[in-house]
N, C-alpha and C. Protein backbone atom coordinates (compact mmCIF):
# COMPACT_ATOMS: atom_id res chain seq x y z
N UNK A 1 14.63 14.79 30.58
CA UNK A 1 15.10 15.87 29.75
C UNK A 1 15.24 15.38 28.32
N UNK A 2 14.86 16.07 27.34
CA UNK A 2 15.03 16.00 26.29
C UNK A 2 15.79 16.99 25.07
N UNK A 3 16.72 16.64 24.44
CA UNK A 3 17.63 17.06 23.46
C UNK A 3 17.68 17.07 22.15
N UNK A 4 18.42 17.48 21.28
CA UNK A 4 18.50 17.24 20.26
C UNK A 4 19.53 15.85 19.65
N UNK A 5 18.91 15.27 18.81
CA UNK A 5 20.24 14.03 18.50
C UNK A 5 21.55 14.36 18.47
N UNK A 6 22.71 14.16 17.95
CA UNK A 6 23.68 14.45 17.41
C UNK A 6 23.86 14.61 15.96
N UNK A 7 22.98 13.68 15.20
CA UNK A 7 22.84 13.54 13.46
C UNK A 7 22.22 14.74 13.30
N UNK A 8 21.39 15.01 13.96
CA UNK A 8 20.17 15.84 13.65
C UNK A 8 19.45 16.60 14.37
N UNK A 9 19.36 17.93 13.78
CA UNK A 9 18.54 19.27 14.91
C UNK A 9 17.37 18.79 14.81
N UNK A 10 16.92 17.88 13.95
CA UNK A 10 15.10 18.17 13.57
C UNK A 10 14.72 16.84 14.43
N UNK A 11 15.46 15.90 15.36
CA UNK A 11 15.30 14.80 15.96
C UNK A 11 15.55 14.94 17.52
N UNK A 12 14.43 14.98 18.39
CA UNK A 12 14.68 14.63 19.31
C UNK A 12 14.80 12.92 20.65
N UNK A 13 15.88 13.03 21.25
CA UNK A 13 15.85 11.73 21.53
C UNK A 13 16.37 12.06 23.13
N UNK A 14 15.09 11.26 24.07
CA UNK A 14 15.83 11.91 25.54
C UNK A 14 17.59 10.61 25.93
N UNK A 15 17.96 11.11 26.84
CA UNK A 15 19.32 10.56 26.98
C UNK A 15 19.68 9.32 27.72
N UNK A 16 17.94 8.50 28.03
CA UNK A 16 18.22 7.47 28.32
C UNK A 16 18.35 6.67 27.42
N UNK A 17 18.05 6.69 26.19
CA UNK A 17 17.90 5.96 24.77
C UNK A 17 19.25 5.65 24.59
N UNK A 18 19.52 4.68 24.12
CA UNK A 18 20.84 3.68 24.13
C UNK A 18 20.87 3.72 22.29
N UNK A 19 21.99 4.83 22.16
CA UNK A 19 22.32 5.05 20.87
C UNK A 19 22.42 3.84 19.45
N UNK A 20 22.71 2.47 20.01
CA UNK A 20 21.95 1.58 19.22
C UNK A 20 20.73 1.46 18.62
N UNK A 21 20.09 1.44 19.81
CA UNK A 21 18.18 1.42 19.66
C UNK A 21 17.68 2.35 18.77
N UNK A 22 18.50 3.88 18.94
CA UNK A 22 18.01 4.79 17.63
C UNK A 22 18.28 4.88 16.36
N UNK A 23 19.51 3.73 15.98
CA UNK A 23 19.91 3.41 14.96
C UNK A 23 19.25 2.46 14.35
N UNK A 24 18.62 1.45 15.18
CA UNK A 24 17.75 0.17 14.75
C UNK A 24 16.70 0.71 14.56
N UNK A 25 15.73 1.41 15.00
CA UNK A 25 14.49 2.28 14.91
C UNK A 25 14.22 3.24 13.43
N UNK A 26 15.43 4.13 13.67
CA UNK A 26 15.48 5.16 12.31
C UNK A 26 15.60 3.92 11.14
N UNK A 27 16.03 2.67 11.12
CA UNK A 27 16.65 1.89 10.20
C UNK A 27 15.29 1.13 9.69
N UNK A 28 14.88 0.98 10.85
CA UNK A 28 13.25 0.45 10.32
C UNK A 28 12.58 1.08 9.90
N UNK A 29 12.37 2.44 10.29
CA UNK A 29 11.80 3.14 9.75
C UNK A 29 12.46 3.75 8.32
N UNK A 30 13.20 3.41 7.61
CA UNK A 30 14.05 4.00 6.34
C UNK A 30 13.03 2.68 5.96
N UNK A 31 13.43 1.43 6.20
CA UNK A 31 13.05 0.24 5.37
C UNK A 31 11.66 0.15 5.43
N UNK A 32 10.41 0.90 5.91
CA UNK A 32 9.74 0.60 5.72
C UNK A 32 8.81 1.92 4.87
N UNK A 33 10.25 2.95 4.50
CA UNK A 33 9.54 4.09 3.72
C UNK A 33 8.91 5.32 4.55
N UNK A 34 9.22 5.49 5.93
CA UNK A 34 9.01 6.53 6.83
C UNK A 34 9.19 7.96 5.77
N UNK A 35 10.55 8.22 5.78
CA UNK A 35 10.58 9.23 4.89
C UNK A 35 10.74 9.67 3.48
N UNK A 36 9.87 8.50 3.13
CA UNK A 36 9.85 8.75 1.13
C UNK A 36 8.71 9.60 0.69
N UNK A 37 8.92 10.37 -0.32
CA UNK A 37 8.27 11.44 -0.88
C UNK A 37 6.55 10.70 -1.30
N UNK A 38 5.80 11.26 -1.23
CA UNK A 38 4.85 10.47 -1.80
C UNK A 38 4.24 11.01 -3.01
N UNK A 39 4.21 10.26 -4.11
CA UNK A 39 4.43 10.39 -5.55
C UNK A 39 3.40 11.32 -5.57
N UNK A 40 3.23 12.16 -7.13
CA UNK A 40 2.32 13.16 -7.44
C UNK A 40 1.13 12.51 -7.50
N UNK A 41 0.56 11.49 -8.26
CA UNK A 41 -0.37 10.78 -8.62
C UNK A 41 -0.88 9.61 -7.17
N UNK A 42 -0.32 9.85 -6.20
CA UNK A 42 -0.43 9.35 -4.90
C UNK A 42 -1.09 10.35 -3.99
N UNK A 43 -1.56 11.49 -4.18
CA UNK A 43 -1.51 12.70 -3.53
C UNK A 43 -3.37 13.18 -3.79
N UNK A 44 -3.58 12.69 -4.55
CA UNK A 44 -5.57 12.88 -4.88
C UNK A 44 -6.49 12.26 -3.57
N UNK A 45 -7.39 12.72 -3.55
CA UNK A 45 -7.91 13.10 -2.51
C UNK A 45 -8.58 11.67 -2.21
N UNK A 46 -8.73 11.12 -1.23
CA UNK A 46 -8.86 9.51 -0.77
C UNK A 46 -8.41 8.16 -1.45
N UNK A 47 -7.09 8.93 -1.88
CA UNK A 47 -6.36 7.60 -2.83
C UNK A 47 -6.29 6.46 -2.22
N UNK A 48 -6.14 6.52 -0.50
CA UNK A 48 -5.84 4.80 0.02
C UNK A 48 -6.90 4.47 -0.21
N UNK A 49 -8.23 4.64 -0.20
CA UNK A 49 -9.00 4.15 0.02
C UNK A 49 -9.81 3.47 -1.32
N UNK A 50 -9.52 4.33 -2.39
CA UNK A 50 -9.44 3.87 -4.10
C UNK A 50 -9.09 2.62 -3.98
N UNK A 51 -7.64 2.50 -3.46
CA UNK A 51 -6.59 1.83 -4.07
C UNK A 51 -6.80 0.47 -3.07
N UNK A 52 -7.07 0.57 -1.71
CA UNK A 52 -7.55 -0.74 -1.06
C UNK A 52 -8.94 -1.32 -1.51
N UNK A 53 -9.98 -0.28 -1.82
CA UNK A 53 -11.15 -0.76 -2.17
C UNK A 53 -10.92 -1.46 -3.73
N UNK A 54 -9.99 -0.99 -4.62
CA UNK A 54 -10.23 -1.93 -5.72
C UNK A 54 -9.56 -3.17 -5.82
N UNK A 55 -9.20 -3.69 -4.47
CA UNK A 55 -8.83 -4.94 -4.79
C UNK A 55 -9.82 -6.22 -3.61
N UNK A 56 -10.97 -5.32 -3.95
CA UNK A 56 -12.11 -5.94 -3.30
C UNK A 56 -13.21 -6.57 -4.11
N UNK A 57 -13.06 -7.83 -4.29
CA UNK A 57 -14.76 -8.31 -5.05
C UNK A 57 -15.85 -8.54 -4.25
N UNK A 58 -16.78 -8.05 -4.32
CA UNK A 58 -18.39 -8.42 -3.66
C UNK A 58 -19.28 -10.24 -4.28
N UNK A 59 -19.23 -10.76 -3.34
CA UNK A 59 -19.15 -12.27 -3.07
C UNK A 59 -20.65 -12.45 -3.19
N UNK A 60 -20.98 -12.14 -2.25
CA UNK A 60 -22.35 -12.50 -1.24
C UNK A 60 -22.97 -11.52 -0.79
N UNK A 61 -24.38 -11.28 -0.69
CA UNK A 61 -24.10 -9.91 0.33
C UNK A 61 -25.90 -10.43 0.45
N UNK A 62 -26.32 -10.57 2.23
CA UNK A 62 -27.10 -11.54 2.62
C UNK A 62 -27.91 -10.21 3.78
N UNK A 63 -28.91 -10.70 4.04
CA UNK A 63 -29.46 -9.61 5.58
C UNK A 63 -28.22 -9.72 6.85
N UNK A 64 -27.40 -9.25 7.21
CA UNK A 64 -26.74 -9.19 7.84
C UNK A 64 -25.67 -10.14 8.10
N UNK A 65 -25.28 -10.17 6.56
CA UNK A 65 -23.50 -10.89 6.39
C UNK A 65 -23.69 -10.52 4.85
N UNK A 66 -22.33 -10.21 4.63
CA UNK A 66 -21.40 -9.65 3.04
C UNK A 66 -20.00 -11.01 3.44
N UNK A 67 -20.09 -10.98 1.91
CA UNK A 67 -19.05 -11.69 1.93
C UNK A 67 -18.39 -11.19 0.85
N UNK A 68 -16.72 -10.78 0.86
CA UNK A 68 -16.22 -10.56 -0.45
C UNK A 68 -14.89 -11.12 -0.32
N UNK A 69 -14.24 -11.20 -2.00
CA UNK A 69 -12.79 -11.59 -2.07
C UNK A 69 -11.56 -10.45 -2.09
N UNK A 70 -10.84 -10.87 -1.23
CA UNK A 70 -9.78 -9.71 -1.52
C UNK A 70 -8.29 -10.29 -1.89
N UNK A 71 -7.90 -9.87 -3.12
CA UNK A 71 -6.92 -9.87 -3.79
C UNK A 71 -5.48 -9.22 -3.07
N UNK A 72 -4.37 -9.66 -2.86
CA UNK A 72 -3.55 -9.16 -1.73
C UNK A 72 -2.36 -8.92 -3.06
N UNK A 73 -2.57 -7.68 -4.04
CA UNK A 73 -1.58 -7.34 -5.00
C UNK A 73 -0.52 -6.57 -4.39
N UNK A 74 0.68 -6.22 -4.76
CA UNK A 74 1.88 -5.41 -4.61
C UNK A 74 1.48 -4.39 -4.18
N UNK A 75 0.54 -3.75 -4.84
CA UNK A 75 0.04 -2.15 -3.83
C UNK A 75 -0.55 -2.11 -2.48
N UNK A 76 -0.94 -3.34 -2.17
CA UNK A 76 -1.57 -3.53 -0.62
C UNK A 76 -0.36 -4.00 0.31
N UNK A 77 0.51 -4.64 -0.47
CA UNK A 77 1.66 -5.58 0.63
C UNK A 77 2.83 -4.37 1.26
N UNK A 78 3.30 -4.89 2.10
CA UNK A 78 4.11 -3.78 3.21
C UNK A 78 5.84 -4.36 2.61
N UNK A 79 6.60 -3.70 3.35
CA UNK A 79 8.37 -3.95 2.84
C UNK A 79 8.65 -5.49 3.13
N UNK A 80 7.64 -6.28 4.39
CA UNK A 80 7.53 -7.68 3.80
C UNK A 80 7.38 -8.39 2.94
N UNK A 81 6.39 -8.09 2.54
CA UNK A 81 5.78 -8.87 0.83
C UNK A 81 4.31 -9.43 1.74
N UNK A 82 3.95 -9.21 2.75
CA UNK A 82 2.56 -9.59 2.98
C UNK A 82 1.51 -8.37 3.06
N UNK A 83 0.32 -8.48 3.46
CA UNK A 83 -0.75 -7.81 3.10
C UNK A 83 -0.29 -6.19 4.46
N UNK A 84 -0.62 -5.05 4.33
CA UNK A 84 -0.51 -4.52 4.88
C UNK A 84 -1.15 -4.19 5.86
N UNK A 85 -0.70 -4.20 7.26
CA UNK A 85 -1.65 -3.94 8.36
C UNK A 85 -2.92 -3.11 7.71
N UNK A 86 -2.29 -1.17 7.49
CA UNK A 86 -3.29 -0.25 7.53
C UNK A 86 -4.05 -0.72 6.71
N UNK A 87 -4.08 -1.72 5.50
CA UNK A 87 -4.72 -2.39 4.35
C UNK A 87 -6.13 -2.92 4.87
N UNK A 88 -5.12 -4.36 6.13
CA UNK A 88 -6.39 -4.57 6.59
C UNK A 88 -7.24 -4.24 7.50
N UNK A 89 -6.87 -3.08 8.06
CA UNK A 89 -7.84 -1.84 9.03
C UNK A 89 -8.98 -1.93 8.25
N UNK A 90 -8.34 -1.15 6.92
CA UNK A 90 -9.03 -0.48 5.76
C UNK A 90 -10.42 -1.09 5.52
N UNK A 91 -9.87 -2.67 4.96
CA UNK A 91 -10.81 -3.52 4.65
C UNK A 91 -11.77 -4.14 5.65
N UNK A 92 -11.33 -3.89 6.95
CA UNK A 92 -11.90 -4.32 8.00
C UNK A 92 -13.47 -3.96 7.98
N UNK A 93 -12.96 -2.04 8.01
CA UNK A 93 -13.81 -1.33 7.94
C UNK A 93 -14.87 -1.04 7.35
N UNK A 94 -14.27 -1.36 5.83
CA UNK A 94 -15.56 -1.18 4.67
C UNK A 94 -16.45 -2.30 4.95
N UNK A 95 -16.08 -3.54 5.52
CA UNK A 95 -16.92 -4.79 5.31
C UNK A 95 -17.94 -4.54 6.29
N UNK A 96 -17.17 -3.93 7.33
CA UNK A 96 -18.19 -3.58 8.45
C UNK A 96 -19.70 -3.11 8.40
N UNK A 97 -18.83 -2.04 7.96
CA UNK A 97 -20.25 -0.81 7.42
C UNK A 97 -20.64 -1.35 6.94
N UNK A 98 -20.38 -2.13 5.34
CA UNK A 98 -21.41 -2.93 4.88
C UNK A 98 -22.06 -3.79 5.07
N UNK A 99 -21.57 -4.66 6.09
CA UNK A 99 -22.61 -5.21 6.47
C UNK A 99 -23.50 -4.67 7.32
N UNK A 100 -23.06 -4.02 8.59
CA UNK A 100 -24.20 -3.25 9.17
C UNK A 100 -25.26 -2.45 8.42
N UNK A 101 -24.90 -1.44 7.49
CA UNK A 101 -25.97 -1.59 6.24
C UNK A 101 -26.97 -2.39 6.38
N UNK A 102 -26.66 -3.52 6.25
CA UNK A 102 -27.73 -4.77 5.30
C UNK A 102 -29.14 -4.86 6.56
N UNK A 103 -28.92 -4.21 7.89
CA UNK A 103 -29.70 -4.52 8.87
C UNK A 103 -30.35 -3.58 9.06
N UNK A 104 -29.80 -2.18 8.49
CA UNK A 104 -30.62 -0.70 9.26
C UNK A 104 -31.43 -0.08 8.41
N UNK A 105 -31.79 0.96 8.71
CA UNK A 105 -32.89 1.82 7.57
C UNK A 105 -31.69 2.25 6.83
N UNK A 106 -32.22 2.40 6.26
CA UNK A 106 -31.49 3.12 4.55
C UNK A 106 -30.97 4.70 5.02
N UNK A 107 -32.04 5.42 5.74
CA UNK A 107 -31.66 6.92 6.28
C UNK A 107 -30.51 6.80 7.65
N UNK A 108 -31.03 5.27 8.20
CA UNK A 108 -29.91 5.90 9.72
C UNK A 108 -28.89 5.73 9.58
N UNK A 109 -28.39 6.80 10.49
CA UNK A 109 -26.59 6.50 10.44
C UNK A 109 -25.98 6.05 11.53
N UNK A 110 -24.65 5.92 10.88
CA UNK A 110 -24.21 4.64 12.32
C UNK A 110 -22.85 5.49 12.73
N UNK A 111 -21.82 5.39 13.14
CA UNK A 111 -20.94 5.98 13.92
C UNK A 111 -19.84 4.92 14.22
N UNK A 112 -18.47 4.75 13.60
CA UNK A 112 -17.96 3.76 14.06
C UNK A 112 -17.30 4.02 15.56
N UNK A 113 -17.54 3.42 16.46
CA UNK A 113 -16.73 3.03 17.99
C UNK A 113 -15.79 3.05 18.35
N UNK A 114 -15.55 1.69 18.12
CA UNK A 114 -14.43 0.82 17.82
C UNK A 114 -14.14 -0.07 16.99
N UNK A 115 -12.64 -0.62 16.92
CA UNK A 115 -12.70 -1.25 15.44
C UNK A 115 -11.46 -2.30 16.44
N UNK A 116 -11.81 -3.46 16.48
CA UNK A 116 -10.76 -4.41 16.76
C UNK A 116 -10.03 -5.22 16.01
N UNK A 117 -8.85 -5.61 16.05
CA UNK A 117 -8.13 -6.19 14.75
C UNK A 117 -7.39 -7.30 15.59
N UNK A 118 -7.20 -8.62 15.10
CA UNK A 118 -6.41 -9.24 15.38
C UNK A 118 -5.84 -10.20 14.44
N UNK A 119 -4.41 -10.03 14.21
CA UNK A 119 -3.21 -10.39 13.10
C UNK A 119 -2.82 -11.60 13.70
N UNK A 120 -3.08 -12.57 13.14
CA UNK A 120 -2.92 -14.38 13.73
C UNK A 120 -1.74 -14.90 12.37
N UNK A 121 -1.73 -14.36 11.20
CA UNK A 121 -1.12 -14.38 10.60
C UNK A 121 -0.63 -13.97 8.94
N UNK A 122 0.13 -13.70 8.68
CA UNK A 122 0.71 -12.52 7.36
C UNK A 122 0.12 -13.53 6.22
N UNK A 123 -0.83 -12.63 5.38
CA UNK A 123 -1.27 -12.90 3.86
C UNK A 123 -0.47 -12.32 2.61
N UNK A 124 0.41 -13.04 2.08
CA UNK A 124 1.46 -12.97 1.44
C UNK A 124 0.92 -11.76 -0.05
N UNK A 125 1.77 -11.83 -0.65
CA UNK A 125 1.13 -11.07 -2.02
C UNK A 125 0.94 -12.07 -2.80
N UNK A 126 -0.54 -11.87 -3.97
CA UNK A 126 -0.65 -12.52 -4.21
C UNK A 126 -1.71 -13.91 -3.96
N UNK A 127 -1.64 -13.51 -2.76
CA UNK A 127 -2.70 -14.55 -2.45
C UNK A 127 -4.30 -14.24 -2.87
N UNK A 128 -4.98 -15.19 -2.18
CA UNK A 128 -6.55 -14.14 -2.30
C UNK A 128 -6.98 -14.73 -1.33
N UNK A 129 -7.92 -13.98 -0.48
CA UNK A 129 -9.12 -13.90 0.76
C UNK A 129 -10.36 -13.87 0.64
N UNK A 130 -10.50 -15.23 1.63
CA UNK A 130 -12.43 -14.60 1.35
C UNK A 130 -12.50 -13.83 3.09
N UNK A 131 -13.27 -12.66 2.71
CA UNK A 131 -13.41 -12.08 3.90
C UNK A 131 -15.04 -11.87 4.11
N UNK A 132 -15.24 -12.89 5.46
CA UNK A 132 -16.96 -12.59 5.99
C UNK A 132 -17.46 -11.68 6.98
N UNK A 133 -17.98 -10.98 6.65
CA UNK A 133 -18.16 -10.19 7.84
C UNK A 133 -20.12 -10.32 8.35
N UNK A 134 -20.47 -10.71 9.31
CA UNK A 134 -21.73 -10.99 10.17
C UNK A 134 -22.02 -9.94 11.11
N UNK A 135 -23.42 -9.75 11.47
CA UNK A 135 -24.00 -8.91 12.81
C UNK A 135 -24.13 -9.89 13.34
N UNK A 136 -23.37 -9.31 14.36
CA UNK A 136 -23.58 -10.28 15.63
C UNK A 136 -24.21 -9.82 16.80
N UNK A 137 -24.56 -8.70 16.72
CA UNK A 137 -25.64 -7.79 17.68
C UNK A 137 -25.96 -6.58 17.01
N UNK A 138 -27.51 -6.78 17.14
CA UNK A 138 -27.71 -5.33 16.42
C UNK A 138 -29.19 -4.90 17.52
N UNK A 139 -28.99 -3.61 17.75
CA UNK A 139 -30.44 -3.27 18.59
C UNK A 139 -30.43 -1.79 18.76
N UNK A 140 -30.89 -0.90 19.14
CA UNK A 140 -31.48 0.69 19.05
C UNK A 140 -30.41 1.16 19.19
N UNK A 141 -29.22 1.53 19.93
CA UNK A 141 -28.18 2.04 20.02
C UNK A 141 -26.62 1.57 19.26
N UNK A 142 -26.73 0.26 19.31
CA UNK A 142 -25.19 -0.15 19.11
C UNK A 142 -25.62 -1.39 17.68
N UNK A 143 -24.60 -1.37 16.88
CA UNK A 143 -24.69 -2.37 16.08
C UNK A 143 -23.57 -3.20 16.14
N UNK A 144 -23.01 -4.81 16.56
CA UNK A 144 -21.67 -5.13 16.28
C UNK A 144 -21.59 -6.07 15.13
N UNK A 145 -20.56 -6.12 14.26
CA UNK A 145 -19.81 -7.19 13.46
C UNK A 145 -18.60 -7.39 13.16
N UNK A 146 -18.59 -9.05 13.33
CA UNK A 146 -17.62 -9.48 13.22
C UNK A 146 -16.88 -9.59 11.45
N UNK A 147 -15.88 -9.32 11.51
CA UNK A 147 -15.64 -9.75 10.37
C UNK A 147 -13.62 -10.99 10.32
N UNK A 148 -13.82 -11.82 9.42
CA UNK A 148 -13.17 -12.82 9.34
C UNK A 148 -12.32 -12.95 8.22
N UNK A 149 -11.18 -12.86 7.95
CA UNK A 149 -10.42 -12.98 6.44
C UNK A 149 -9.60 -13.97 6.79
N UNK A 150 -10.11 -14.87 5.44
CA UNK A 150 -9.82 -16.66 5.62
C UNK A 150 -8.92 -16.54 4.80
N UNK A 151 -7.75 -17.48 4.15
CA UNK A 151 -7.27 -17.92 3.29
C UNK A 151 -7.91 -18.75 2.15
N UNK A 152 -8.12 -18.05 0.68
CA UNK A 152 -9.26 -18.83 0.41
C UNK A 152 -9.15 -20.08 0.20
N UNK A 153 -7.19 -20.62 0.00
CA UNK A 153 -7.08 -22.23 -0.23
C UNK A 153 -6.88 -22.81 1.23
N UNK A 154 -6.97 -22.35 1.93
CA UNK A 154 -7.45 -23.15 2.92
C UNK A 154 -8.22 -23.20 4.59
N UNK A 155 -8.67 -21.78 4.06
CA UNK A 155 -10.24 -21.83 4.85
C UNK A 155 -9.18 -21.37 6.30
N UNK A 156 -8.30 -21.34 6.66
CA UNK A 156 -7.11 -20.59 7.55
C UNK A 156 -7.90 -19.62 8.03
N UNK A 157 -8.18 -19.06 9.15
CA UNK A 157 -8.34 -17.46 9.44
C UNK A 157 -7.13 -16.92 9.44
N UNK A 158 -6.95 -15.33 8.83
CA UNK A 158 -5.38 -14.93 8.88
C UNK A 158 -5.54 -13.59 9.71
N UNK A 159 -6.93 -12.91 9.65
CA UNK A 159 -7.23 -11.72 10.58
C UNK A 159 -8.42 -11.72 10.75
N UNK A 160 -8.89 -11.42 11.94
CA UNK A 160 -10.20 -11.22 12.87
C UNK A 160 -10.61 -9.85 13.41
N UNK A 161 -11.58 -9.33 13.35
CA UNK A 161 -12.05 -8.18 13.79
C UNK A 161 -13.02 -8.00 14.12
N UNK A 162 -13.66 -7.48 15.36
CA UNK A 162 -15.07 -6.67 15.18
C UNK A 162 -15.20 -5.72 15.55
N UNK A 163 -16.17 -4.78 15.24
CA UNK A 163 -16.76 -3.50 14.94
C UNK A 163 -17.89 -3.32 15.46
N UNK A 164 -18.01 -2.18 16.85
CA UNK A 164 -18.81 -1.88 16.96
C UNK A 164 -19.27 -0.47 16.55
N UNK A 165 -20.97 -0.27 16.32
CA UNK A 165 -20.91 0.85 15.69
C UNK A 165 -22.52 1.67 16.71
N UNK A 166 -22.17 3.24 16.73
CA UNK A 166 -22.99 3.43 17.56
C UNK A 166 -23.98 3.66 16.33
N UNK A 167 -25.43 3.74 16.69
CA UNK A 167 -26.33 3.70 15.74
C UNK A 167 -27.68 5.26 16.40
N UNK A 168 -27.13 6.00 15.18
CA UNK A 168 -27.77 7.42 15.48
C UNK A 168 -29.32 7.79 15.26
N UNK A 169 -30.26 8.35 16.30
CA UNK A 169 -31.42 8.47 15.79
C UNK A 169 -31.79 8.97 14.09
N UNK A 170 -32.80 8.65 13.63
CA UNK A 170 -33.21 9.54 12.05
C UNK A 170 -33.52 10.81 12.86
N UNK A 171 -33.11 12.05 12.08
CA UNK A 171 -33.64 12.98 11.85
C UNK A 171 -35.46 12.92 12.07
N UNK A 172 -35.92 13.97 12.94
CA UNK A 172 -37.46 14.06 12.60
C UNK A 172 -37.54 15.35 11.92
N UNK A 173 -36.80 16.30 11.63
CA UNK A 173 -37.22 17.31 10.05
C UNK A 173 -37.81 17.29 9.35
């Protein structure tokens, strides 16, 4: 069964929840900006994606591996002070595509899958990344790559991902 809180009509919480736990929860969620307004100039139409992509430099970019640097400034870092998860989804992603790019026709399109992430450890603000991303299988249906974000002073992996992508016939029109 589920109720309304006691603080609040607009919160529901069922009654096995141990009135601590919803205090530690709502509390994390205050500290990490759950319910802050999001500014006017925050509000244009694919701003995260502006705002993660410009702290991206293009490195390398090879037949099936890109390599670029990513800058981990105050607008990417979370209420920690390190790089932000959804940040590095973000970046996961773009490297992906781009590299899969570097292998396909120019007309076909690809379809992302899945996207795997794994956080081995927090990239502070401030720092900078070299992030590689490789095909590591590519053939008529599916394309995969890996991609890798090192620490650039010391070659560290700090997040791992790969991406598979389904890969769509061309148009015959």
């Amino acid at each position: 069964m589920v109720e309304p809180a006691p603080s609040s009509s607009s919160r529901l919480i069922t009654k096995d929840v141990d009135g601590k736990l919803v205090h530690t929860v709502v509390r994390f969620f205050r500290t990490v900006g759950i319910s802050s307004n999001i500014p006017e100039n925050m509000s244009t139409k694919d701003f995260y994606s502006n705002i993660v992509g410009s702290h991206l430099k293009v490195h390398q970019i090879q037949r099936g591996r890109v390599t670029c640097i990513f800058s981990v400034k105050p607008a990417v870092a979370n209420a920690y002070g390190g790089v932000h998860g959804g940040a590095v989804g973000a970046v996961a992603e773009r490297m992906a595509i781009a590299c899969a790019r570097t292998v396909m026709a120019e007309d076909k399109q690809i379809f992302l899958a899945e996207l795997s992430l794994s956080y081995l450890y927090a990239a502070p603000a401030n720092s900078e990344l070299i992030i590689d991303a490789s095909v590591t299988k590519t053939g008529k249906t599916l394309t995969v790559v890996a991609v890798d974000f090192k620490f650039k002073e010391s070659g560290k992996v700090c997040y791992s991902c790969h991406a598979t992508f389904f890969n769509l016939p061309v148009s015959k029109l």
